[in-house]
N, C-alpha and C. Protein backbone atom coordinates (compact mmCIF):
# COMPACT_ATOMS: atom_id res chain seq x y z
N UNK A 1 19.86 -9.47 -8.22
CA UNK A 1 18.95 -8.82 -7.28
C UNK A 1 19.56 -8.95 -5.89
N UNK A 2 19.50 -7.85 -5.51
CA UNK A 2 20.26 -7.70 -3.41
C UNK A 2 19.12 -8.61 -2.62
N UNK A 3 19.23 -9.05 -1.44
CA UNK A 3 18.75 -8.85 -0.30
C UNK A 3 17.46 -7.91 -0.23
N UNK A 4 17.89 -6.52 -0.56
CA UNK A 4 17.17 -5.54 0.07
C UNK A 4 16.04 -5.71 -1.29
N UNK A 5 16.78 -5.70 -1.86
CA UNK A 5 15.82 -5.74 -3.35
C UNK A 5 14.31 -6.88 -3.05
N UNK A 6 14.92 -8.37 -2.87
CA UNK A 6 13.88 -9.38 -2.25
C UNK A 6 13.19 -9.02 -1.15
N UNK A 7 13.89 -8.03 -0.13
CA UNK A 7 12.94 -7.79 0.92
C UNK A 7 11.79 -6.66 0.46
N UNK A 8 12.16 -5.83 -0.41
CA UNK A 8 11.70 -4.97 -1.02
C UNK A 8 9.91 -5.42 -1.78
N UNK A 9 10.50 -6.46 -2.08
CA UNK A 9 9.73 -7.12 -3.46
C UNK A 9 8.76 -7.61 -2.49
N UNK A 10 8.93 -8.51 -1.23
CA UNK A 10 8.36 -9.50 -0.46
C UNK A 10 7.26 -8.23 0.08
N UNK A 11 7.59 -7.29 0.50
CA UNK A 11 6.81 -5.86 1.68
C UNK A 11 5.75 -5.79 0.10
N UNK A 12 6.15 -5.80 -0.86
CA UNK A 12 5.21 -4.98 -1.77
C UNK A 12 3.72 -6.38 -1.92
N UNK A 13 4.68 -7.37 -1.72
CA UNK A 13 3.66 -8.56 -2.32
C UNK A 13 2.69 -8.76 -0.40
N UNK A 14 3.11 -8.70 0.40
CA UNK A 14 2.33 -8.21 1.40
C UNK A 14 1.64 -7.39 1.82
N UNK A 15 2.05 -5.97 1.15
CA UNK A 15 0.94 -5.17 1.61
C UNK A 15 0.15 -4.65 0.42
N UNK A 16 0.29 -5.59 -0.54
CA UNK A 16 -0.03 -4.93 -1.68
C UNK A 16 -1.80 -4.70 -1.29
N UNK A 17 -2.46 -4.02 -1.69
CA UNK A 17 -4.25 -3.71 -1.74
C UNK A 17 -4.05 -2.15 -1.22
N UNK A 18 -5.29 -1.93 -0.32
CA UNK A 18 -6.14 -0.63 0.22
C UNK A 18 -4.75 -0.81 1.00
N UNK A 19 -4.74 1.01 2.19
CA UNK A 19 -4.36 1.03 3.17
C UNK A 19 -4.96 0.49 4.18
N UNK A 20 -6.18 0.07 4.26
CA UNK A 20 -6.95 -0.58 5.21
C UNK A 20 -6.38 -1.93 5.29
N UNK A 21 -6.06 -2.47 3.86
CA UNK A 21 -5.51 -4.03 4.24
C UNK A 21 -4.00 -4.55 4.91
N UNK A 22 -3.16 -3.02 3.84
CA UNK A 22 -1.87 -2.95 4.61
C UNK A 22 -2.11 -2.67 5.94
N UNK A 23 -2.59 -2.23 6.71
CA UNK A 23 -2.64 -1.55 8.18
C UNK A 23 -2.86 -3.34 8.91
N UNK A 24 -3.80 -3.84 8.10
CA UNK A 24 -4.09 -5.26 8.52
C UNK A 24 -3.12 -6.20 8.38
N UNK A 25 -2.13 -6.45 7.23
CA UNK A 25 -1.07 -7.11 7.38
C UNK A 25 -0.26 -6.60 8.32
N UNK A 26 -0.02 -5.31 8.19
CA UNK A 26 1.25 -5.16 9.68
C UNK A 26 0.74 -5.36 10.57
N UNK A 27 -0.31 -6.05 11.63
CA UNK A 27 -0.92 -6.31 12.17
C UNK A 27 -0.73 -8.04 12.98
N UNK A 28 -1.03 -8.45 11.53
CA UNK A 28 -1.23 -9.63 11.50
C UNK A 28 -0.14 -10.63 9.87
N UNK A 29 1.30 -10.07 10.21
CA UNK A 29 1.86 -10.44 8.97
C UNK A 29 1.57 -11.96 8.60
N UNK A 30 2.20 -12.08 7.37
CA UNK A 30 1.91 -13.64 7.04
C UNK A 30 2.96 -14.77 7.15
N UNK A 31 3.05 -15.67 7.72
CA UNK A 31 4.28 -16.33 7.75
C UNK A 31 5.04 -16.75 6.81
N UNK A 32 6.35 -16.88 7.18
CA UNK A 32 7.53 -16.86 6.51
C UNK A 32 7.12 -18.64 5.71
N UNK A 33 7.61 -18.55 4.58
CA UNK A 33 7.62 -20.17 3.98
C UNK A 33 8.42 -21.00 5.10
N UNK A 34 8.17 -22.14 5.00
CA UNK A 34 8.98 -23.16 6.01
C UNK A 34 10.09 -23.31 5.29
N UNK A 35 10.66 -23.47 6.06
CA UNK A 35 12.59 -23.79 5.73
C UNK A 35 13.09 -22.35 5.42
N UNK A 36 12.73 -21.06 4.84
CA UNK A 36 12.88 -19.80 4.59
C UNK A 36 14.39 -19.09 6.24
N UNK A 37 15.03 -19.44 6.36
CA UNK A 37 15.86 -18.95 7.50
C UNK A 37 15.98 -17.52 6.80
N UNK A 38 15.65 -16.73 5.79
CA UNK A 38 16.22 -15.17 5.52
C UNK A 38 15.00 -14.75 5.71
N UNK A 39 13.78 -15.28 6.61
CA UNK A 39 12.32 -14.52 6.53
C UNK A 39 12.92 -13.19 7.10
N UNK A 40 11.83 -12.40 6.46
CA UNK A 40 12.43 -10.70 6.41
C UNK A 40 11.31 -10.63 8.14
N UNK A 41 11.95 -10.18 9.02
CA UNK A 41 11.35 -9.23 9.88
C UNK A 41 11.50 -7.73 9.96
N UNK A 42 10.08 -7.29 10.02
CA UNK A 42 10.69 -5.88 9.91
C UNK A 42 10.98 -4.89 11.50
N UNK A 43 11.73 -4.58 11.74
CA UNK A 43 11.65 -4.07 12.68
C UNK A 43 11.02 -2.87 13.96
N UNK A 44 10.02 -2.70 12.93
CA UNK A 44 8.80 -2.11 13.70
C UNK A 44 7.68 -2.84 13.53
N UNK A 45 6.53 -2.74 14.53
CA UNK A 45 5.79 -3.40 14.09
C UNK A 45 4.40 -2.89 14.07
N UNK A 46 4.50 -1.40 13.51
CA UNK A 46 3.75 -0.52 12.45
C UNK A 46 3.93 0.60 12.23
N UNK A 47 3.33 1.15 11.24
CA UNK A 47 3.81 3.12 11.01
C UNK A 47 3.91 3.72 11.70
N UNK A 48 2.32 3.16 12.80
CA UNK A 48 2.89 4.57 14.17
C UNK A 48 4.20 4.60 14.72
N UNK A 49 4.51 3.43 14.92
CA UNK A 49 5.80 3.07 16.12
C UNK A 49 6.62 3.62 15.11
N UNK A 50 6.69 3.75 13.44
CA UNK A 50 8.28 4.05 12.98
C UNK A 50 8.20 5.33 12.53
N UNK A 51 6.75 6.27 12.31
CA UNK A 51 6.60 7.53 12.48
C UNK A 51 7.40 7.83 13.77
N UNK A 52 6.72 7.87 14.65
CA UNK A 52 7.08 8.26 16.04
C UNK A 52 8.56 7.64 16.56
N UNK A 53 9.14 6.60 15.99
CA UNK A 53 10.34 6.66 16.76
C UNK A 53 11.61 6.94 15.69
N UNK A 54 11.28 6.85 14.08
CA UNK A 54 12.32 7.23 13.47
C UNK A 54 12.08 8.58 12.42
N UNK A 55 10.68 8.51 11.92
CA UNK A 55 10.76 10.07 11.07
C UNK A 55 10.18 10.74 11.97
N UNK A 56 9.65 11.21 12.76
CA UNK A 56 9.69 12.37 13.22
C UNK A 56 10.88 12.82 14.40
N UNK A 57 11.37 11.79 15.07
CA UNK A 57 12.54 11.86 15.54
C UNK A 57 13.45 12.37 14.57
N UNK A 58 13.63 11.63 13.89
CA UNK A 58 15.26 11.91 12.72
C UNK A 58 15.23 13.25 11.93
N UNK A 59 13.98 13.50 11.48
CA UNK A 59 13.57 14.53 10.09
C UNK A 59 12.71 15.30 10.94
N UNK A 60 12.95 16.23 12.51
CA UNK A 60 12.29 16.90 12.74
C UNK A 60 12.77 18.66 12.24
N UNK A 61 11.56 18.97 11.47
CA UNK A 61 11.79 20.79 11.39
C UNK A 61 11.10 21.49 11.94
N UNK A 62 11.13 23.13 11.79
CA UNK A 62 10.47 24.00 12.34
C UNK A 62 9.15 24.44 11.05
N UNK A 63 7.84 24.13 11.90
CA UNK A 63 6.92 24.76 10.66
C UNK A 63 7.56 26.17 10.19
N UNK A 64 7.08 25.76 8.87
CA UNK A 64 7.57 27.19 7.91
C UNK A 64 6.40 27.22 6.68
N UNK A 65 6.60 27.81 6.36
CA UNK A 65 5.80 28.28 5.15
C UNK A 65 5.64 27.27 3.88
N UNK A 66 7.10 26.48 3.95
CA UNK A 66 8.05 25.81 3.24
C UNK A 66 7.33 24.62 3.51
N UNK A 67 7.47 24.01 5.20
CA UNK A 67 7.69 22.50 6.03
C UNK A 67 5.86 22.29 6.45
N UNK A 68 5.61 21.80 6.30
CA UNK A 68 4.15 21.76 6.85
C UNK A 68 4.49 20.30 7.54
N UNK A 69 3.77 20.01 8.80
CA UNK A 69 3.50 18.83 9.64
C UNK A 69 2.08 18.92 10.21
N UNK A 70 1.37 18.03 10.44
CA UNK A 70 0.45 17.76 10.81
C UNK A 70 0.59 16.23 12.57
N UNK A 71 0.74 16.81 13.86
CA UNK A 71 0.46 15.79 14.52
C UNK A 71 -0.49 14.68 14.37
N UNK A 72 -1.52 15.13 13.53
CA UNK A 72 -2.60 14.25 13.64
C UNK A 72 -2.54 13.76 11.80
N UNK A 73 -1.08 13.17 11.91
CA UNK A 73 -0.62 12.89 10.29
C UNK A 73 -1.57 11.82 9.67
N UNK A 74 -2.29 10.72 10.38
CA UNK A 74 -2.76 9.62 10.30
C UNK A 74 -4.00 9.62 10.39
N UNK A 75 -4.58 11.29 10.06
CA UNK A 75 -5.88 11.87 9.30
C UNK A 75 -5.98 11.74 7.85
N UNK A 76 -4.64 12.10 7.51
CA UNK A 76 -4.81 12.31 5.62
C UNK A 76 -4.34 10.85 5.23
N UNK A 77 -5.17 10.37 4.34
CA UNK A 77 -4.67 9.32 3.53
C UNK A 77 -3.35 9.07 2.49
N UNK A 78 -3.01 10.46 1.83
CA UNK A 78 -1.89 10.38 1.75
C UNK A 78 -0.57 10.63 1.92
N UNK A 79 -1.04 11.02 3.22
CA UNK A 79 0.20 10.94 4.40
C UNK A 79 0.56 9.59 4.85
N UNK A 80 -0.74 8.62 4.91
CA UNK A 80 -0.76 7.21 5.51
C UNK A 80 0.56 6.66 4.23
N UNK A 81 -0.32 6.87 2.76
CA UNK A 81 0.17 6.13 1.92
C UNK A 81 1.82 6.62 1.98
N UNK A 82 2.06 7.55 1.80
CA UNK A 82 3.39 8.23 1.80
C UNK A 82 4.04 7.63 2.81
N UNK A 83 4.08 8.18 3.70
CA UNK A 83 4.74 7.40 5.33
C UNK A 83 4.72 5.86 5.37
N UNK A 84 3.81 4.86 4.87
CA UNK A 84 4.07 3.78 4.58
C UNK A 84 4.82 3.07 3.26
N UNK A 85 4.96 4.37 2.49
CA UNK A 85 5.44 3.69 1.34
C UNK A 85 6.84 3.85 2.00
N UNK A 86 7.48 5.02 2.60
CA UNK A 86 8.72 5.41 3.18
C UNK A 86 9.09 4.02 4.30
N UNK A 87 8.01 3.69 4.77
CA UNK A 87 8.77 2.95 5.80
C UNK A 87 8.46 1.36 5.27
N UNK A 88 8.43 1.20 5.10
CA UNK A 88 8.20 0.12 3.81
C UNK A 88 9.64 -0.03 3.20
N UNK A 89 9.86 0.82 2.69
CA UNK A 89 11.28 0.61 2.13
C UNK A 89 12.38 1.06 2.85
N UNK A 90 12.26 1.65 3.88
CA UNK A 90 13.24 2.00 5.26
C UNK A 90 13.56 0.48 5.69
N UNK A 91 12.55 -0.32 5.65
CA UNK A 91 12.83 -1.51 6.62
C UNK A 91 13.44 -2.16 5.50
N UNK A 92 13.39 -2.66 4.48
CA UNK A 92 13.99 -3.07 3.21
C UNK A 92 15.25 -2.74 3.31
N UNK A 93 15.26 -1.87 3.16
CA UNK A 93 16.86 -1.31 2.77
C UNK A 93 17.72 -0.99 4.20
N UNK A 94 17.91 -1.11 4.95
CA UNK A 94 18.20 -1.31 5.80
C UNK A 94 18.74 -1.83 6.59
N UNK A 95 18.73 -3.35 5.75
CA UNK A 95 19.44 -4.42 6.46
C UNK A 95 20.63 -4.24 4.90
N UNK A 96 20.60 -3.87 4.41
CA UNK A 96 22.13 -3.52 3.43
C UNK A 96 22.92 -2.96 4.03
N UNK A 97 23.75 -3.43 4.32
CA UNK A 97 24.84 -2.87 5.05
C UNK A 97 25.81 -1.33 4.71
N UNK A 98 25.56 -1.43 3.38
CA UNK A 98 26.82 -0.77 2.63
C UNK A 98 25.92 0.37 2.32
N UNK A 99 25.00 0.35 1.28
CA UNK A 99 24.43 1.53 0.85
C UNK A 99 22.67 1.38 1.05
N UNK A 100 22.36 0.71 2.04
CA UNK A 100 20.90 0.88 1.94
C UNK A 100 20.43 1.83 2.70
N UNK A 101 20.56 2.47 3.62
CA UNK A 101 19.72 3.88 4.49
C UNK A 101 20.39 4.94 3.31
N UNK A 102 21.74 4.88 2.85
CA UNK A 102 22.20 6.11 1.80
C UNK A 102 20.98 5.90 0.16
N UNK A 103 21.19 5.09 -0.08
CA UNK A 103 19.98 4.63 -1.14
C UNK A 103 18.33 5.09 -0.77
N UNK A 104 18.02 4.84 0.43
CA UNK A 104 16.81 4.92 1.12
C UNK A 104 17.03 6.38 0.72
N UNK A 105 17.61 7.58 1.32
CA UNK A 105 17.42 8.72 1.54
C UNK A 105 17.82 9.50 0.02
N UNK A 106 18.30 8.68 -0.98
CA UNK A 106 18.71 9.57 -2.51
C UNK A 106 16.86 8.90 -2.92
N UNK A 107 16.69 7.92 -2.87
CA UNK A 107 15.53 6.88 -4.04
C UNK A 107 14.20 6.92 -3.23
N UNK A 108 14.24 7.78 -2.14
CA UNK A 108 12.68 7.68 -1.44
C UNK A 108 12.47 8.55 -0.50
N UNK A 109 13.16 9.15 0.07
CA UNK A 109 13.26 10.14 1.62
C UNK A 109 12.99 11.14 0.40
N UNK A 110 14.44 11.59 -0.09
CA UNK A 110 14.55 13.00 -0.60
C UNK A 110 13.33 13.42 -1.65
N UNK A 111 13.17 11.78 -2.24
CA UNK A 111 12.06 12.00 -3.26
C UNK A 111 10.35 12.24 -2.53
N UNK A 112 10.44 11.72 -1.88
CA UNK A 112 8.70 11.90 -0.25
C UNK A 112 8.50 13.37 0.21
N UNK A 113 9.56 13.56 0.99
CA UNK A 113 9.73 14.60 1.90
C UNK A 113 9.03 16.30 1.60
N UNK A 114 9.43 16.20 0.20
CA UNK A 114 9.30 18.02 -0.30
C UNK A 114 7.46 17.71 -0.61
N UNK A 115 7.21 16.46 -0.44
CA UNK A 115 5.56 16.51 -1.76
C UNK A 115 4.93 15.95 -0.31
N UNK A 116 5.46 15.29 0.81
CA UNK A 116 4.70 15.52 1.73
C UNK A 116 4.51 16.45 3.00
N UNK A 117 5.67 17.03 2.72
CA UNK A 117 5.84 18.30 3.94
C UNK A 117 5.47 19.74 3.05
N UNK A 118 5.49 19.84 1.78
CA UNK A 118 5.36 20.90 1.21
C UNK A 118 3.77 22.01 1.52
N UNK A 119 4.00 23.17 0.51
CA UNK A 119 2.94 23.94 0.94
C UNK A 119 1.92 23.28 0.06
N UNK A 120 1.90 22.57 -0.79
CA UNK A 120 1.00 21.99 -1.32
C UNK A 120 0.61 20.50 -0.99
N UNK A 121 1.30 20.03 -0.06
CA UNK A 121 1.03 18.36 0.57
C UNK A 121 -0.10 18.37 1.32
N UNK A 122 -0.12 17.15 1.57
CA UNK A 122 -1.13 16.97 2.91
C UNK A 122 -1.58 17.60 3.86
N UNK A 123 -0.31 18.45 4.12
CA UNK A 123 -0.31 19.36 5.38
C UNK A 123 -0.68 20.45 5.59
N UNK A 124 -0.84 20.92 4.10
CA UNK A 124 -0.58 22.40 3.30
C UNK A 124 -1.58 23.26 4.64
N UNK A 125 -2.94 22.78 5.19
CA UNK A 125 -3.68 23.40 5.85
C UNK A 125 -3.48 23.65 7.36
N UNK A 126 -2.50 22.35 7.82
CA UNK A 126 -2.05 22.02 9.22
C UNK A 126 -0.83 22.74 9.66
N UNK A 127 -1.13 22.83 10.81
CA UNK A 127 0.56 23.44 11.65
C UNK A 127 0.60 22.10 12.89
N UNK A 128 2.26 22.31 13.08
CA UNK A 128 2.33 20.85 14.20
C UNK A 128 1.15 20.58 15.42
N UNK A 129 0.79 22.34 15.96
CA UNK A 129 -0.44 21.93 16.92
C UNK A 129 -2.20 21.94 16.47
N UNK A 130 -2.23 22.12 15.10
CA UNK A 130 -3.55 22.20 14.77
C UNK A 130 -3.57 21.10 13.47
N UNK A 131 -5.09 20.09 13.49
CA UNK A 131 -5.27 19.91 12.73
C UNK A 131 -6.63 20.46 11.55
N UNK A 132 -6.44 20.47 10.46
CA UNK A 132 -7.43 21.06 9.47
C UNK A 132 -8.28 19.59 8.92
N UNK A 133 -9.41 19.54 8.77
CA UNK A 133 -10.24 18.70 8.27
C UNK A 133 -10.90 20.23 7.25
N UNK A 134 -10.96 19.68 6.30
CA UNK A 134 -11.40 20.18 5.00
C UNK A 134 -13.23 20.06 4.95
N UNK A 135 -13.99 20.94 4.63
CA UNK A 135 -15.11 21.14 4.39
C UNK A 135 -15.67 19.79 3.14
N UNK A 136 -14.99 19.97 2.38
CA UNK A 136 -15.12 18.97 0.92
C UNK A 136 -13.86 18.58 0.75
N UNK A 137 -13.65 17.50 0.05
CA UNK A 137 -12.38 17.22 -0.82
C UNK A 137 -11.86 17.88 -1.28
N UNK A 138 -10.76 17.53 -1.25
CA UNK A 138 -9.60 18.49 -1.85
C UNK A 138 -9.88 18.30 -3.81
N UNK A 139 -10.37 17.40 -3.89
CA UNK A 139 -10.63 17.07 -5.33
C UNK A 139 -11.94 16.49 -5.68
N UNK A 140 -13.06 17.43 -5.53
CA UNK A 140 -14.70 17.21 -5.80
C UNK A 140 -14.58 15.97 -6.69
N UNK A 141 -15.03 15.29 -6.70
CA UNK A 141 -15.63 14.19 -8.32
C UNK A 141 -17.07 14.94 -8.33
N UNK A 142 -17.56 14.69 -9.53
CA UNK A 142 -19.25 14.55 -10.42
C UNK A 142 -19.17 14.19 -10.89
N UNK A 143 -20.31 13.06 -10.90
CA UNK A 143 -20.58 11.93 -12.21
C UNK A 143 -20.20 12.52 -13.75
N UNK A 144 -19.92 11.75 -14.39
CA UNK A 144 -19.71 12.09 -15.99
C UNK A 144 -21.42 12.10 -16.50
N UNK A 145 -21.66 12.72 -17.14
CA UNK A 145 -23.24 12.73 -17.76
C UNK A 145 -23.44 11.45 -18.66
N UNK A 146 -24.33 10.69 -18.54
CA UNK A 146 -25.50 9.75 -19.25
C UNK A 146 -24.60 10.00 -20.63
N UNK A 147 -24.34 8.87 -20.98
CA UNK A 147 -23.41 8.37 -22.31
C UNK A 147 -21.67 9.09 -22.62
N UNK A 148 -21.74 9.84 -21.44
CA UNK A 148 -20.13 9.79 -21.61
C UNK A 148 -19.24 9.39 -22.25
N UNK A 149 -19.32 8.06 -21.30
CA UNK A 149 -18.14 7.01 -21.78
C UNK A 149 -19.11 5.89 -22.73
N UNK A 150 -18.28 5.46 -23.65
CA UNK A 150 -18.08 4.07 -24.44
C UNK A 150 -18.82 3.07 -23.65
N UNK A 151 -19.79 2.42 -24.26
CA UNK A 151 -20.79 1.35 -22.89
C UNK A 151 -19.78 0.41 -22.83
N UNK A 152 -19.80 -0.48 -21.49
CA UNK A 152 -18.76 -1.56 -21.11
C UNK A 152 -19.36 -2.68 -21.79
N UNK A 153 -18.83 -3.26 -22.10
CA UNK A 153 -19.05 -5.02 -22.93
C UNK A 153 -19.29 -5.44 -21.77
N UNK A 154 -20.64 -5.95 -21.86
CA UNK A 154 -21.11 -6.98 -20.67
C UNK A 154 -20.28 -8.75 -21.24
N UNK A 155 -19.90 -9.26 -20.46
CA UNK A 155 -19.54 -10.61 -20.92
C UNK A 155 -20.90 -11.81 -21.05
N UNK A 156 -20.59 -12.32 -22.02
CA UNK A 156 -21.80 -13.24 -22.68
C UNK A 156 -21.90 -14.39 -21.32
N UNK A 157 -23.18 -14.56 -21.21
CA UNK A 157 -23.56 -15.32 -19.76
C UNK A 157 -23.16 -16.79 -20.51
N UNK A 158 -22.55 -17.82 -19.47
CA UNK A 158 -21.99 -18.75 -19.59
C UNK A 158 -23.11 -19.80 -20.20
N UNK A 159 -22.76 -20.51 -21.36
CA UNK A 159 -23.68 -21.40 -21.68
C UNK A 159 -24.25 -22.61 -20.63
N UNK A 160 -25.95 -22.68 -20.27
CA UNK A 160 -26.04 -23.91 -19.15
C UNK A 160 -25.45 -25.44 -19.55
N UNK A 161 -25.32 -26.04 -18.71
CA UNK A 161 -24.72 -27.24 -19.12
C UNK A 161 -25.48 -28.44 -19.91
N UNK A 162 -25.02 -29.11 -20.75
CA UNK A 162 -26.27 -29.80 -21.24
C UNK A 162 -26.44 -31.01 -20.11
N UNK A 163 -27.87 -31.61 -20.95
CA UNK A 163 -27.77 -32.82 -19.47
C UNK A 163 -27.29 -33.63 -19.27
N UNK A 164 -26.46 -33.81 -20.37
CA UNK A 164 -25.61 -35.09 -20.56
C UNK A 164 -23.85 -34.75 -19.89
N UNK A 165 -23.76 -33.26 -19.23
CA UNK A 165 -22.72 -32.91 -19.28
C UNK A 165 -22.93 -31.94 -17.80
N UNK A 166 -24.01 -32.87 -16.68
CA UNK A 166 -24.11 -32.64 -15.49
C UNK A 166 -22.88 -33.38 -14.77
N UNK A 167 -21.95 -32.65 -14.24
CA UNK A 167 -20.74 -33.54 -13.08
C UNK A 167 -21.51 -34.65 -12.25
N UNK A 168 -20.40 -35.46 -12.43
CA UNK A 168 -21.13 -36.84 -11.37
C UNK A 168 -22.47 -37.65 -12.30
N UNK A 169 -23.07 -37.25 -13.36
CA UNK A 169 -23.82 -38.08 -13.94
C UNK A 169 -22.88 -38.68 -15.67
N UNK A 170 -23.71 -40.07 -15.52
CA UNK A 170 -23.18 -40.51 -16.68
C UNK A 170 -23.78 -39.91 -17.94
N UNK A 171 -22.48 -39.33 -19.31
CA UNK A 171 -22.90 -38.78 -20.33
C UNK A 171 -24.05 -39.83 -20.84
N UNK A 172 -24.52 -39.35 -22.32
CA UNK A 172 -25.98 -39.73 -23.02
C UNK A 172 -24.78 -41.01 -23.58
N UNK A 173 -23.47 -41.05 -23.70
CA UNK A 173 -22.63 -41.90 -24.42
C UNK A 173 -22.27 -43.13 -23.29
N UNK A 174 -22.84 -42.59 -22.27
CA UNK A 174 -22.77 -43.67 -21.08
C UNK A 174 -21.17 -43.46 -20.05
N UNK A 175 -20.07 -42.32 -21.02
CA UNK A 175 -19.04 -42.27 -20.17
C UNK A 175 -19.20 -41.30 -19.45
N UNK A 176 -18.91 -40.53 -18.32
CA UNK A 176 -19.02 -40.01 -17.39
C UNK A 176 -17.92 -38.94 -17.27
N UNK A 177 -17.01 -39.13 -18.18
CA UNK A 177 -15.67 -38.47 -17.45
C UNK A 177 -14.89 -39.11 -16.41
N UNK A 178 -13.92 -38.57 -15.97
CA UNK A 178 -13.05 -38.83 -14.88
C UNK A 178 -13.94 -39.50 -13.82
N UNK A 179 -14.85 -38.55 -13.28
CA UNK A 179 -15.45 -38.92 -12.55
C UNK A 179 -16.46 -40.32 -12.81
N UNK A 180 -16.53 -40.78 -13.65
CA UNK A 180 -17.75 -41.71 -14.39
C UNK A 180 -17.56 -42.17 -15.18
């Protein structure tokens, strides 16, 4: 396993949950183990700052039919998720000297880019100076109807304790346990 690979692994075990919690770790990261001298810093210190100073700087196009952008990118959720999964592993790979921004852009750029700039992405409704907020979801849910699904196994409620097998009191055998 590389470097980039462990730094890789470490970003996932940090921001792993909601985007609400990731937004909260880059925020407020967690400290490095003691004695750890390879603690990973990442060099931004959040999406906006690496939206705004490296993908839209680096990967700027002209709207097209093709390119969709949205200024107000940090409306759609999976623009958030996308753009953080990208920079997430931008900062990872990155500190590889040899092939990590070339890796970055075959294993995650090239693979992001077409499904979030496309006519069917996030953007599909937005141009760089307008943003679109959608009437409804892009993907309605409705409940499934009354017996649908398979009923869930409730788990059997925990047996109460007997009285002889209250913590801190001595058993009916007079031993107590550890404690007694």
């Amino acid at each position: 396993m590389t470097a980039a690979d462990d730094g890789l692994a470490e970003l996932d075990r940090q921001f792993a949950g909601s985007a609400a919690d990731s937004h909260a770790l880059l925020q407020h990261p967690p400290s490095p183990a003691a004695g750890d001298e390879q603690a990973f810093l990442p060099c931004f210190g959040s999406l906006e700052e690496w939206v705004a100073d490296v993908f839209a700087a680096t990967y700027a196009r002209r709207s097209t039919p093709t390119f969709r952008w949205c200024a107000q990118w940090w409306r759609h959720p999976e623009a958030i998720a996308r753009l953080e999964a990208l920079w997430r592993s931008w900062e990872a790979l990155r500190t590889d000297p040899l092939l990590g921004i070339a890796s970055w852009h075959a294993s995650h750029l090239d693979q992001q880019l077409p499904i979030l700039t496309g006519p069917a992405g996030p953007f599909a409704d937005c141009d760089p100076t307008r943003h679109f907020d959608p009437e409804q979801p892009y993907l309605p849910v409705q409940p499934a109807p009354a017996g649908w699904w398979p009923p869930t196994p409730t788990p059997a409620p925990a047996p109460a304790p007997a009285p002889d097998d209250v913590p801190g009191q001595p058993a009916a055998d007079g031993w107590g346990g550890p404690d007694g």
